[in-house]
C-alpha atoms as a PDB file:
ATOM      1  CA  UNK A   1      21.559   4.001  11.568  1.00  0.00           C
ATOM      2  CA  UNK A   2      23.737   2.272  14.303  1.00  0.00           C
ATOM      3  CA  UNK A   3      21.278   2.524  17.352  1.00  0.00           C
ATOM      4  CA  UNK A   4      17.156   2.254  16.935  1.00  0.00           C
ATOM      5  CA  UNK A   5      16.037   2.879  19.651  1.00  0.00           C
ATOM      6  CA  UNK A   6      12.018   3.329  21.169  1.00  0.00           C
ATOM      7  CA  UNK A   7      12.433   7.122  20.365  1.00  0.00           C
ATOM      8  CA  UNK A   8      12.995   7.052  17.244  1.00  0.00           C
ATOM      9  CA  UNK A   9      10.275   4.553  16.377  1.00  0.00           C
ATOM     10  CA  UNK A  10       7.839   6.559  18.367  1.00  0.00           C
ATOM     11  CA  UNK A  11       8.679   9.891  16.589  1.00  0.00           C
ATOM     12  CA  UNK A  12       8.245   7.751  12.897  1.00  0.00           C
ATOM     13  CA  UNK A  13       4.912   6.171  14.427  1.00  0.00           C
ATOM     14  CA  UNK A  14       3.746  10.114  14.938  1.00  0.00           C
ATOM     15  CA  UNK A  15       5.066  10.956  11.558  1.00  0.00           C
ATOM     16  CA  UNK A  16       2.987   8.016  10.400  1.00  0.00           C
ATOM     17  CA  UNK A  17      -0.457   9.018  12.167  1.00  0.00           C
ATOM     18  CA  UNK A  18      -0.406  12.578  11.195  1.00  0.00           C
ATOM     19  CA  UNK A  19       0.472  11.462   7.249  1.00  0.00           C
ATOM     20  CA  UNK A  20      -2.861   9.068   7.685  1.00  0.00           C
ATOM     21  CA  UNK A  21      -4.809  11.199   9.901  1.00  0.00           C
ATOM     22  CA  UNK A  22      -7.663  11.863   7.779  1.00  0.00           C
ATOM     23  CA  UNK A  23      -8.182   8.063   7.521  1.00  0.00           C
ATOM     24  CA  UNK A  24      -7.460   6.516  10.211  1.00  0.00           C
ATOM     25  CA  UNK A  25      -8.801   6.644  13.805  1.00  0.00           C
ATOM     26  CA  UNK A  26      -6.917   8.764  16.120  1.00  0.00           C
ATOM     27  CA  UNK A  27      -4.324   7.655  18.397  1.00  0.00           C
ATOM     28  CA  UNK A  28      -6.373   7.319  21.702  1.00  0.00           C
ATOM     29  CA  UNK A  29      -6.631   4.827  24.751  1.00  0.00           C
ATOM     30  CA  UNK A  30      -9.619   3.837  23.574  1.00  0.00           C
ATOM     31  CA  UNK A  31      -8.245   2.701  20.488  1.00  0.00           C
ATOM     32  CA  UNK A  32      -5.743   0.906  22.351  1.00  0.00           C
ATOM     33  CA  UNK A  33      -7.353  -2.474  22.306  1.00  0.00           C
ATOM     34  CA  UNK A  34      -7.679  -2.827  18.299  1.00  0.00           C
ATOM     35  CA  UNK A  35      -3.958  -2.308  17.754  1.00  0.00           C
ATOM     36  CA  UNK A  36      -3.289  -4.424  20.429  1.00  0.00           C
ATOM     37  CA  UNK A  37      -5.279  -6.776  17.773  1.00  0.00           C
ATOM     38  CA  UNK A  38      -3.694  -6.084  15.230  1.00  0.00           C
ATOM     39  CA  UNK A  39      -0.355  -6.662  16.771  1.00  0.00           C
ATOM     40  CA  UNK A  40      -1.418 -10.099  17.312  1.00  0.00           C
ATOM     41  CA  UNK A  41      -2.215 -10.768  14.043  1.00  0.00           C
ATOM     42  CA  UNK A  42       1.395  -9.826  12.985  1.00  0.00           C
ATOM     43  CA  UNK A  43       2.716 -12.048  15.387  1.00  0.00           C
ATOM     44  CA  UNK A  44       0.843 -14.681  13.926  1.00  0.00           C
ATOM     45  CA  UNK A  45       2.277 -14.342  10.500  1.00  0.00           C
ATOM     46  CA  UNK A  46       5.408 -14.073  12.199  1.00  0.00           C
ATOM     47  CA  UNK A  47       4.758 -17.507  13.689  1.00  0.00           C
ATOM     48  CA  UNK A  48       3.028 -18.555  10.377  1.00  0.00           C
ATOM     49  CA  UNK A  49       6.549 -18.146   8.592  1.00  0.00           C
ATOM     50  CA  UNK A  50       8.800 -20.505  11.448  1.00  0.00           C
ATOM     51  CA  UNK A  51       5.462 -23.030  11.691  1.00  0.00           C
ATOM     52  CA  UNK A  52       5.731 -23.762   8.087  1.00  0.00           C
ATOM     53  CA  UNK A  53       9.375 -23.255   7.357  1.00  0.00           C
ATOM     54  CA  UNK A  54      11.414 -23.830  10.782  1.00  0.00           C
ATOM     55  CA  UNK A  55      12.980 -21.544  12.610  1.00  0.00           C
ATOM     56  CA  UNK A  56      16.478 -22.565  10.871  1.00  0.00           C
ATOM     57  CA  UNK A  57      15.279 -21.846   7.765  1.00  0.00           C
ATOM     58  CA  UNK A  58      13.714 -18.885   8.109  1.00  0.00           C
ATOM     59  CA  UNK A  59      16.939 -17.627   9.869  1.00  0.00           C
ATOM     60  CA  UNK A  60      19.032 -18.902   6.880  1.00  0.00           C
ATOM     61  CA  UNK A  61      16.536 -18.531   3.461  1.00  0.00           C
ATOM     62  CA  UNK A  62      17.484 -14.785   2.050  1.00  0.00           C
ATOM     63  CA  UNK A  63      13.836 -14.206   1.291  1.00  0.00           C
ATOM     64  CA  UNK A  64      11.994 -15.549   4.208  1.00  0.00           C
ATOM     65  CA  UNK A  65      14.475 -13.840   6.548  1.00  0.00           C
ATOM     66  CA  UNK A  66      13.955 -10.779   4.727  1.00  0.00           C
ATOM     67  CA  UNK A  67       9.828 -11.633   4.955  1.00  0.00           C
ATOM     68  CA  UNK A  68      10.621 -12.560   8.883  1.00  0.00           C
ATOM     69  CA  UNK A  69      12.048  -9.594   9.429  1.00  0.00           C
ATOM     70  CA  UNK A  70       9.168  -7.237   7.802  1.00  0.00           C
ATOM     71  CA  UNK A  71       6.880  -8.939   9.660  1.00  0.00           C
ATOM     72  CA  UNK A  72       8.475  -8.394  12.798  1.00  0.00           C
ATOM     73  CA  UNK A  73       9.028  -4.930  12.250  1.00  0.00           C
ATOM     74  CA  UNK A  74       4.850  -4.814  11.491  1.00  0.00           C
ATOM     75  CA  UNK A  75       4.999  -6.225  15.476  1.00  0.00           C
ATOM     76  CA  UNK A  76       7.323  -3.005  16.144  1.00  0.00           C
ATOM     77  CA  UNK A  77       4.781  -0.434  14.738  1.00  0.00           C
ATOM     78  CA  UNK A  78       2.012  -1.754  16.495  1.00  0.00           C
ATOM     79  CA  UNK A  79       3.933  -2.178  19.580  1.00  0.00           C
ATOM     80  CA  UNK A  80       4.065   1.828  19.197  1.00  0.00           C
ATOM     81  CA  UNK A  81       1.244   2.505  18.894  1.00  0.00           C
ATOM     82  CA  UNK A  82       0.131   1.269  21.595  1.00  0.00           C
ATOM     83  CA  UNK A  83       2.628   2.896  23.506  1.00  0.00           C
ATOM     84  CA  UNK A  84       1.250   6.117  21.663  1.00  0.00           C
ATOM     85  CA  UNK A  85      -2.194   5.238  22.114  1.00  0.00           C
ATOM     86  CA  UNK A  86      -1.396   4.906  26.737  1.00  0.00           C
ATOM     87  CA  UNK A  87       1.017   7.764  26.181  1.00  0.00           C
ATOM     88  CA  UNK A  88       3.853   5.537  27.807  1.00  0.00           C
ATOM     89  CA  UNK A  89       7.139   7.389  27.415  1.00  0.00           C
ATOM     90  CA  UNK A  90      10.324   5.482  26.079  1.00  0.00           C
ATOM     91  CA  UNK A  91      11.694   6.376  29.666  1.00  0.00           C
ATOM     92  CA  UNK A  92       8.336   4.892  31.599  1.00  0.00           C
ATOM     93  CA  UNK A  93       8.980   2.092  29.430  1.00  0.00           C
ATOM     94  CA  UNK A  94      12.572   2.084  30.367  1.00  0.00           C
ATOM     95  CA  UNK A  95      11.998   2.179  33.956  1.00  0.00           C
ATOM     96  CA  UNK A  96       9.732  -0.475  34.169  1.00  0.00           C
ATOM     97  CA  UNK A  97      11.641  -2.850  32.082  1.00  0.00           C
ATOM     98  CA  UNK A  98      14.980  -2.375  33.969  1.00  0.00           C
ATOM     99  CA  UNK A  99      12.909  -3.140  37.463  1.00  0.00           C
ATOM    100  CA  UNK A 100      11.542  -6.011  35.574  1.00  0.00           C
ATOM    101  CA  UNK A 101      14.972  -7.072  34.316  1.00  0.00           C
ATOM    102  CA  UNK A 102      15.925  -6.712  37.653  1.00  0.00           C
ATOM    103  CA  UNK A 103      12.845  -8.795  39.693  1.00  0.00           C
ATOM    104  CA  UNK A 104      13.869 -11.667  36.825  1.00  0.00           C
ATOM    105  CA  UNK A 105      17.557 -11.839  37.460  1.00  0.00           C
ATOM    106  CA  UNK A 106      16.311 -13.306  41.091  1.00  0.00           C
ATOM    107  CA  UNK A 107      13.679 -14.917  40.270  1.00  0.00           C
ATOM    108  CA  UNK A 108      15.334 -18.535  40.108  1.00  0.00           C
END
């Protein structure tokens, strides 16, 4: 896997819904706001792991990178599913972070 791109998480997130279907709510806007939730909880453990380690360390350490890393990747899926749950498009999301990118590179 050289390149992961939104796509490809997107199409896994789908996989992922349809294999849980049956017990999990549907991807819906509605739903939107409780995996926004639980993104922010990952974040937090994400945080959790630099708070009480440093960010050095948690960089460095083999198994608290590796935990770092899983955790951040938790972010990722919830990320998309909230993209899945607006129906934004990898190239909406493209579009509007290049003219974001863009309105930044002036901003100072």
């Amino acid at each position: 896997m050289n390149d992961f791109g939104i796509n490809e998480m997107i199409e896994m997130q789908k996989a992922l819904q349809e294999r849980y279907k049956d017990q999990w709510k549907p991807i819906c806007p509605d739903r939107g706001k409780d995996q926004l939730l639980w993104m922010i909880g990952e974040i937090g453990e994400v945080i959790d792991i630099i708070k009480k380690h440093g960010g050095e360390k948690a960089s460095q350490d083999e198994v608290l990178r590796e935990t770092l890393i899983e955790e951040l990747a938790d972010v990722l899926m919830y990320y998309n599913d909230v993209l899945l749950c607006y129906r934004i498009s990898a190239e909406e999301l493209k579009q509007s972070y290049i003219s974001k990118f863009e309105k930044n590179m002036k901003r100072w």
